[in-house]
N, C-alpha and C. Protein backbone atom coordinates (compact mmCIF):
# COMPACT_ATOMS: atom_id res chain seq x y z
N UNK A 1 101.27 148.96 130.18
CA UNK A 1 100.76 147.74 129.61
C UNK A 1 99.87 147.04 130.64
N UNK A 2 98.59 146.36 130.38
CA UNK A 2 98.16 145.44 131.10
C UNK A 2 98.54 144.49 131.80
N UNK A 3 98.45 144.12 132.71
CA UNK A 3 98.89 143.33 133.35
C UNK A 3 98.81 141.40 132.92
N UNK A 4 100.27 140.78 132.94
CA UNK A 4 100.35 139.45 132.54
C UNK A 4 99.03 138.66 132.52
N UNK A 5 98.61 137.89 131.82
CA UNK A 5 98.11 136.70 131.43
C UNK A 5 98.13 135.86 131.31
N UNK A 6 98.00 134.86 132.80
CA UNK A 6 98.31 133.44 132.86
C UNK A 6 97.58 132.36 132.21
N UNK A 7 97.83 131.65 131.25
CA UNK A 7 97.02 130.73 130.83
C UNK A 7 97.02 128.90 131.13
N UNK A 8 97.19 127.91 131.99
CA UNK A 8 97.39 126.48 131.50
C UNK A 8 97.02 125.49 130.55
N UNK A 9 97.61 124.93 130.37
CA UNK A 9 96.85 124.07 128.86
C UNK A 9 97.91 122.44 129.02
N UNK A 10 97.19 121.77 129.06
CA UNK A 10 97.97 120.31 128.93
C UNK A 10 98.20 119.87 127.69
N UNK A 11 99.37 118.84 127.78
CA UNK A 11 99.85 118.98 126.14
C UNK A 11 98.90 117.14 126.41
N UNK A 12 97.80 117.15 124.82
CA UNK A 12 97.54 115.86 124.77
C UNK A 12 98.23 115.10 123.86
N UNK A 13 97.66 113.85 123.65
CA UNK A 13 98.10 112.87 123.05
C UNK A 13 98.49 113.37 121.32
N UNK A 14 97.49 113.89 120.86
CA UNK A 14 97.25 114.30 119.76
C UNK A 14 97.85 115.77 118.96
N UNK A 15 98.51 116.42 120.11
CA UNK A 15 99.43 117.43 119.76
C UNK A 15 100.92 117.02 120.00
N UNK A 16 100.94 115.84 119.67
CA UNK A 16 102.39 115.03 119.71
C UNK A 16 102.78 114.77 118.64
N UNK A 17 103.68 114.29 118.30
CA UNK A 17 104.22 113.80 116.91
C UNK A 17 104.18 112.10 117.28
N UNK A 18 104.94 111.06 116.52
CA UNK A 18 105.24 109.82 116.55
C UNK A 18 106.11 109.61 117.47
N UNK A 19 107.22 110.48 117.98
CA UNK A 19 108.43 110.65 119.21
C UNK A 19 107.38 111.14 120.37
N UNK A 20 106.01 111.64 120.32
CA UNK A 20 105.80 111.59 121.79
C UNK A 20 105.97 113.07 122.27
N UNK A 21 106.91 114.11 121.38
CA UNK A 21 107.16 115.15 121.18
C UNK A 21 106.55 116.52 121.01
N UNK A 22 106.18 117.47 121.53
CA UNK A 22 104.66 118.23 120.83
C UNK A 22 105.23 118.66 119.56
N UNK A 23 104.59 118.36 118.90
CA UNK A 23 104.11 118.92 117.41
C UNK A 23 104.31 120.32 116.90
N UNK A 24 105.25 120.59 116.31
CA UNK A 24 105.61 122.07 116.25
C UNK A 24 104.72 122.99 116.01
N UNK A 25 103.98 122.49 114.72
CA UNK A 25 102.92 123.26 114.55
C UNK A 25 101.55 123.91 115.75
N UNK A 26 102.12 122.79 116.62
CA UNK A 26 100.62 122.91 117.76
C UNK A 26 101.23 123.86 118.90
N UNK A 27 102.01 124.48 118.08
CA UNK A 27 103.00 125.77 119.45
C UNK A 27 102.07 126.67 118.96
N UNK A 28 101.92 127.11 117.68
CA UNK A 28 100.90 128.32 117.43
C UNK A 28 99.67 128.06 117.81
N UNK A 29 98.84 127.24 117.84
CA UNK A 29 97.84 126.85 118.32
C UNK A 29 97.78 127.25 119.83
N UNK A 30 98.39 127.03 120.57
CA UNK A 30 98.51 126.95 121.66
C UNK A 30 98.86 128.54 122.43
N UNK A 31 99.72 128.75 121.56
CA UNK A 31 100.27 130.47 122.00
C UNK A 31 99.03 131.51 121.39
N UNK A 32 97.81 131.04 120.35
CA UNK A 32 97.03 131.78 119.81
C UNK A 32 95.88 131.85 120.93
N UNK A 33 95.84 130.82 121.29
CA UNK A 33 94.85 130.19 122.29
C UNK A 33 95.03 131.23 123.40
N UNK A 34 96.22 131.02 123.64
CA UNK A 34 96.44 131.53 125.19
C UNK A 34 96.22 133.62 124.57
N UNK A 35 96.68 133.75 123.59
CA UNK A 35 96.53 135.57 123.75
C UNK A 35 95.26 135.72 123.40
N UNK A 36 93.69 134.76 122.84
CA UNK A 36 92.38 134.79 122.73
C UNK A 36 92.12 134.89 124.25
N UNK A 37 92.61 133.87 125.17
CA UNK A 37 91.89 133.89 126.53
C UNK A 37 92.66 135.94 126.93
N UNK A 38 94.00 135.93 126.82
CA UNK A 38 93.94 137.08 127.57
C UNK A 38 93.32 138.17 126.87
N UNK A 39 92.88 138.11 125.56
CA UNK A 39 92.29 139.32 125.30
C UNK A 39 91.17 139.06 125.85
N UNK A 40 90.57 137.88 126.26
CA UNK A 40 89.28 138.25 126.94
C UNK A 40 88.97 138.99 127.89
N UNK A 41 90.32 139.06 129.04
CA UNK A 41 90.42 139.13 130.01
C UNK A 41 90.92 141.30 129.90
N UNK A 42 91.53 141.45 129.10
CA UNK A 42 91.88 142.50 128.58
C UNK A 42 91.01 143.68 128.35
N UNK A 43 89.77 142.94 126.84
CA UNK A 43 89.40 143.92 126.24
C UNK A 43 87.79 143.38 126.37
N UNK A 44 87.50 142.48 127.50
CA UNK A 44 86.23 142.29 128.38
C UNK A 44 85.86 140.50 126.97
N UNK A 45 85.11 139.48 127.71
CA UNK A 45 84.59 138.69 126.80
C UNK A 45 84.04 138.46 125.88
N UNK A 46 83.64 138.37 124.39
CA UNK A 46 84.86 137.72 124.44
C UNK A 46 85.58 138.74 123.64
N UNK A 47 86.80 138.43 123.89
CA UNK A 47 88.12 139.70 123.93
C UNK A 47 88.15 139.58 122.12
N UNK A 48 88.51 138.68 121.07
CA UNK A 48 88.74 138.75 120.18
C UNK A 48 87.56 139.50 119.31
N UNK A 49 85.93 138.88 119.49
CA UNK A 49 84.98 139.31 118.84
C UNK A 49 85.63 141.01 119.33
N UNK A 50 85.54 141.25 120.56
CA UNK A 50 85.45 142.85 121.06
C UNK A 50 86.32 143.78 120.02
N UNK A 51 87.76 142.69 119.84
CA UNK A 51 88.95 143.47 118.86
C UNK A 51 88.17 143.42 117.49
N UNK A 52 87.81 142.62 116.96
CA UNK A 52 87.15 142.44 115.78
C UNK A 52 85.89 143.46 115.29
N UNK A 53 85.75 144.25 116.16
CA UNK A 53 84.42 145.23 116.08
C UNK A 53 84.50 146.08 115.84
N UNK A 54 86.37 146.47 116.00
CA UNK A 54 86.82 147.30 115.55
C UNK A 54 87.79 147.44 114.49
N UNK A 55 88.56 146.64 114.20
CA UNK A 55 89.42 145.95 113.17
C UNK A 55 89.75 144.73 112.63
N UNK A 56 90.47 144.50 111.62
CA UNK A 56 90.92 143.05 110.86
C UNK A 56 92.01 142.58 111.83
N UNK A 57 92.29 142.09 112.36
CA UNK A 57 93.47 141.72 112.65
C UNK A 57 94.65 140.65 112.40
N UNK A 58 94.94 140.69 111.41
CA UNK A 58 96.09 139.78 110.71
C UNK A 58 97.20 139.48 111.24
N UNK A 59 97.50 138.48 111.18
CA UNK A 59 98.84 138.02 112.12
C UNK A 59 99.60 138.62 111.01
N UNK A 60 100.82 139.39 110.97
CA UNK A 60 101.70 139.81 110.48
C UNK A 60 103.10 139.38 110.34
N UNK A 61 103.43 138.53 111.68
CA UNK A 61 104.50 137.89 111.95
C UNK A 61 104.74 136.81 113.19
N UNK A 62 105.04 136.03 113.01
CA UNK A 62 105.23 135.15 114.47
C UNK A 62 106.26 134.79 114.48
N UNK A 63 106.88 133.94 115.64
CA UNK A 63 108.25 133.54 115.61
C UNK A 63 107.87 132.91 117.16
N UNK A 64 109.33 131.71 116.67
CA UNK A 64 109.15 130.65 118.19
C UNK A 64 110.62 130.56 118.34
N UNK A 65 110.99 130.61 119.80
CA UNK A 65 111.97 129.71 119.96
C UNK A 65 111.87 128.72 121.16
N UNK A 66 112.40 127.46 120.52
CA UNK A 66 111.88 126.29 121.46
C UNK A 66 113.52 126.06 122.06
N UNK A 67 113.08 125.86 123.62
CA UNK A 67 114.13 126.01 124.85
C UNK A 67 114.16 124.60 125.36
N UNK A 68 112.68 123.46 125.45
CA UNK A 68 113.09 122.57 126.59
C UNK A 68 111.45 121.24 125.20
N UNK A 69 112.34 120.43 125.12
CA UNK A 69 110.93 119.44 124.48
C UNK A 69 110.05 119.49 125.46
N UNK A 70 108.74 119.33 124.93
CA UNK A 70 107.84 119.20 125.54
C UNK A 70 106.60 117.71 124.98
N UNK A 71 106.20 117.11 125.87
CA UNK A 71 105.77 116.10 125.73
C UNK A 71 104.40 115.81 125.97
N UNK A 72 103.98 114.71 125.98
CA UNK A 72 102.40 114.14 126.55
C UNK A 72 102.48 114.04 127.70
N UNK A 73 101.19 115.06 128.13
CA UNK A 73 100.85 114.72 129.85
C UNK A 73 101.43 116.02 130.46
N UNK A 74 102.56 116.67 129.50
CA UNK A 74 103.19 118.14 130.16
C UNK A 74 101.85 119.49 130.24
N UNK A 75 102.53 119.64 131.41
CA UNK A 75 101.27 120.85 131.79
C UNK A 75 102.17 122.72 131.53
N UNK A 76 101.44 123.19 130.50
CA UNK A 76 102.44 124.06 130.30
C UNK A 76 101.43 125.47 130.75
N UNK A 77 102.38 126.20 131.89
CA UNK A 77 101.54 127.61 132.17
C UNK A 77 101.77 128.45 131.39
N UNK A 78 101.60 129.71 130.61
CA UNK A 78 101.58 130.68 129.40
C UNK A 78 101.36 131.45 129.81
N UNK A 79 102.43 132.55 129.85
CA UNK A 79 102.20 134.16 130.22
C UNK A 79 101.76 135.08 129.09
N UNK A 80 101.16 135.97 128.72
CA UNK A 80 100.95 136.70 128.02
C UNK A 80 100.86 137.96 128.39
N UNK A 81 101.90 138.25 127.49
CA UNK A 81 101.91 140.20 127.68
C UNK A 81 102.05 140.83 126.36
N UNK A 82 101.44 142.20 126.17
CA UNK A 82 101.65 142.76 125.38
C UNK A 82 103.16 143.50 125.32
N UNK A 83 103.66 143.20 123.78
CA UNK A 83 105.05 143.30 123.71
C UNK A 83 105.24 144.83 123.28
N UNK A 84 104.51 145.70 122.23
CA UNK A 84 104.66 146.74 121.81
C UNK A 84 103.13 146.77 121.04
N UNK A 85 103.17 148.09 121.31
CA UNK A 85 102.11 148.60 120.90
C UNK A 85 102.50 150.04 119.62
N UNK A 86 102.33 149.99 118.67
CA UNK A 86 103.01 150.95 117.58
C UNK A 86 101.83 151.56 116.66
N UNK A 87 101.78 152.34 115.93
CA UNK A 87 100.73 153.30 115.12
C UNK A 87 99.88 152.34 114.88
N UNK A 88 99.75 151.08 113.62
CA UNK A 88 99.35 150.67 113.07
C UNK A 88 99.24 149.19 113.59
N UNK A 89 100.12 148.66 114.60
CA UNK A 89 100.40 147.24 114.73
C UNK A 89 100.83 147.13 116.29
N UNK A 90 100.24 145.69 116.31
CA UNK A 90 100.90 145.68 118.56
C UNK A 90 101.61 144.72 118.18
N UNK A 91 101.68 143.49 119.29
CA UNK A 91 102.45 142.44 119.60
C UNK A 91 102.20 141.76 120.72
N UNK A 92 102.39 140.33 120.81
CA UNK A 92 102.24 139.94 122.60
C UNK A 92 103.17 138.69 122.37
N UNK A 93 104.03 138.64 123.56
CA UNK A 93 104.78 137.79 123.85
C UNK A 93 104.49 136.63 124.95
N UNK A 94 104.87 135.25 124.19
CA UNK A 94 103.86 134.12 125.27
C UNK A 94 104.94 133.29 125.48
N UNK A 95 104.84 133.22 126.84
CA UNK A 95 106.03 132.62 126.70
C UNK A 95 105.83 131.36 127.96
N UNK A 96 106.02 129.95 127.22
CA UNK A 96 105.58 128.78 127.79
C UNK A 96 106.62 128.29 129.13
N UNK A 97 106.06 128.05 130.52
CA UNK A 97 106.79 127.42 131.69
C UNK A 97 106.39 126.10 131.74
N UNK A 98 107.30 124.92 132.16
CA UNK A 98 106.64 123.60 132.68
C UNK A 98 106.49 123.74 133.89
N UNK A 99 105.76 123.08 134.46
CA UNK A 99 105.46 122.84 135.97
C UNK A 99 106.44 123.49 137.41
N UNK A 100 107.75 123.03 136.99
CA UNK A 100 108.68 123.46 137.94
C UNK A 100 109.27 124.62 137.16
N UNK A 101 109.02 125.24 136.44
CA UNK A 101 109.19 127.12 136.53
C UNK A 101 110.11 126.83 135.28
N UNK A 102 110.53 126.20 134.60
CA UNK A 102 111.76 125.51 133.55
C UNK A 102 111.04 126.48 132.20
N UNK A 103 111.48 127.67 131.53
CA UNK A 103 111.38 127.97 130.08
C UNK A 103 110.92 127.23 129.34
N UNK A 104 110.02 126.73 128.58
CA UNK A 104 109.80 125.69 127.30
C UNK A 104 109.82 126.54 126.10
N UNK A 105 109.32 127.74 125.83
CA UNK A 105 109.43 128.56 124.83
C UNK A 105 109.15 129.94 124.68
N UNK A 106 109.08 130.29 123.84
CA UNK A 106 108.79 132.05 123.78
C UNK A 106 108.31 132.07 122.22
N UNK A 107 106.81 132.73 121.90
CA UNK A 107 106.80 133.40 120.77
C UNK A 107 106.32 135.05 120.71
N UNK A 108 106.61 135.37 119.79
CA UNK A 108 106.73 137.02 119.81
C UNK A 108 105.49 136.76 118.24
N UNK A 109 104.11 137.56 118.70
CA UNK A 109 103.41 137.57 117.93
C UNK A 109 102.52 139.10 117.23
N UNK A 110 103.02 139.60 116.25
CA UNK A 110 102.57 140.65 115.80
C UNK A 110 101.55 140.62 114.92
N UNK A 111 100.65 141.45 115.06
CA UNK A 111 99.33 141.88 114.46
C UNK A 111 99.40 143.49 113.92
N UNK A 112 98.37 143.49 112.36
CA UNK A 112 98.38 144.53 111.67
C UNK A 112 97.15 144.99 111.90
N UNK A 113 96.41 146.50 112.31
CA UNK A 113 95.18 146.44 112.11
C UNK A 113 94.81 147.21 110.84
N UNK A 114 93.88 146.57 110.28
CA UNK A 114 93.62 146.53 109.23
C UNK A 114 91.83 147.12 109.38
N UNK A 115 91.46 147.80 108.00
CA UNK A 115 89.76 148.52 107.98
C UNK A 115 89.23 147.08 107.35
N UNK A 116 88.14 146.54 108.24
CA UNK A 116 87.51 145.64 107.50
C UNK A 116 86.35 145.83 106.02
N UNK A 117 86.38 147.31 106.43
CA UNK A 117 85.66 147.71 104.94
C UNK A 117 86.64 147.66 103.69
N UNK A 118 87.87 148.45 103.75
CA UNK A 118 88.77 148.44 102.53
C UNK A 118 89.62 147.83 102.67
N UNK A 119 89.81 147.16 103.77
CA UNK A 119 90.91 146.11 103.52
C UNK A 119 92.35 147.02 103.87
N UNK A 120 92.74 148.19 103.99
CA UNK A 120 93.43 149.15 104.03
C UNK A 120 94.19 149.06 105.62
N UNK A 121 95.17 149.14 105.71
CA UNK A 121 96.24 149.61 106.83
C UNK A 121 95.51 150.66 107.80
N UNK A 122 95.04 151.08 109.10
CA UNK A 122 94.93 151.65 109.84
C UNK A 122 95.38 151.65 111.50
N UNK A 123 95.08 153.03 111.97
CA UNK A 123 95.72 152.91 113.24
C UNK A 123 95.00 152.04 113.98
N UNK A 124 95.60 151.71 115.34
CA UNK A 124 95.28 150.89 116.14
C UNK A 124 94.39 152.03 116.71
N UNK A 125 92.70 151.16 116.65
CA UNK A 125 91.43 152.39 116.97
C UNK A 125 91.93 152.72 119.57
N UNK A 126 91.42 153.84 119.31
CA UNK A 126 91.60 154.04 120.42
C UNK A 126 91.17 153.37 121.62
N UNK A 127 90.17 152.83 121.41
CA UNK A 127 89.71 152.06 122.71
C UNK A 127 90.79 150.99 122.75
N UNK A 128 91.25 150.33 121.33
CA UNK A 128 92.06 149.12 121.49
C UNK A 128 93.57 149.22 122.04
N UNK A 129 93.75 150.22 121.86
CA UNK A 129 94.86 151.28 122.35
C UNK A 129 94.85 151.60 123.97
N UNK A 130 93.65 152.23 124.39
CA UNK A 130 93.37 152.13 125.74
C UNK A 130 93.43 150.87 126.70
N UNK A 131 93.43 150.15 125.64
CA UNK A 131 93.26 148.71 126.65
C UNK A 131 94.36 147.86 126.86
N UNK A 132 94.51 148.20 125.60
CA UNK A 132 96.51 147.47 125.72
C UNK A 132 97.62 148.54 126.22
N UNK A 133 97.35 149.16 126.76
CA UNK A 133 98.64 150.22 127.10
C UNK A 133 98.37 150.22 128.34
């Protein structure tokens, strides 16, 4: 597998709720964000158009689990690694630190690749394969 993918991102005002709280919804945002920068870094700039040239890529499944609230003004670092790589579908796992090294979360994010001509299920094309393994 490629090697980790550090990303930072500050939590603003506006990815808070009324408690001051980040915004659940703004975890995917944030964890999508961070595996766009590492595919840049991955599958050369920019990383997503590059995946896209070769397939659809549909989020298939996500999942969060939240470990520590996170707030306004929190500076959260984001690792990204690819979790599995399988015939048809990969995965990358992001998983959020605060400042002093403390867990804030983990999501596990799977993708289908898909033929943008028929719309149809296919393998993960080889270069994309080469790059994530």
């Amino acid at each position: 597998m490629p090697n980790a993918v550090y990303v930072s991102r500050t939590v603003l005002f506006g990815d808070c709720d009324p408690a001051g709280v980040m915004y659940t919804p703004r975890f995917s945002h944030f964890a999508m964000e961070a595996i766009f920068t590492a595919l840049d870094e991955w599958l050369g700039a920019p990383g997503l158009r590059n995946l896209m040239a070769e397939i659809a890529p549909p989020v298939r499944a996500m999942s969060f689990e939240f470990l520590k609230p996170i707030t306004w003004d929190d500076e959260l670092n984001m690792k990204v690694t690819v979790a599995a790589l399988r015939e048809h579908s990969f995965a990358f796992l992001v998983e959020g630190f605060m400042d002093d090294g403390t867990l804030a979360f983990t999501s596990n994010v799977s993708h289908v690749c898909i033929s943008p001509a028929t719309r149809e299920v296919v393998p993960i094309p080889e270069l994309v394969r080469r790059h994530l393994s």
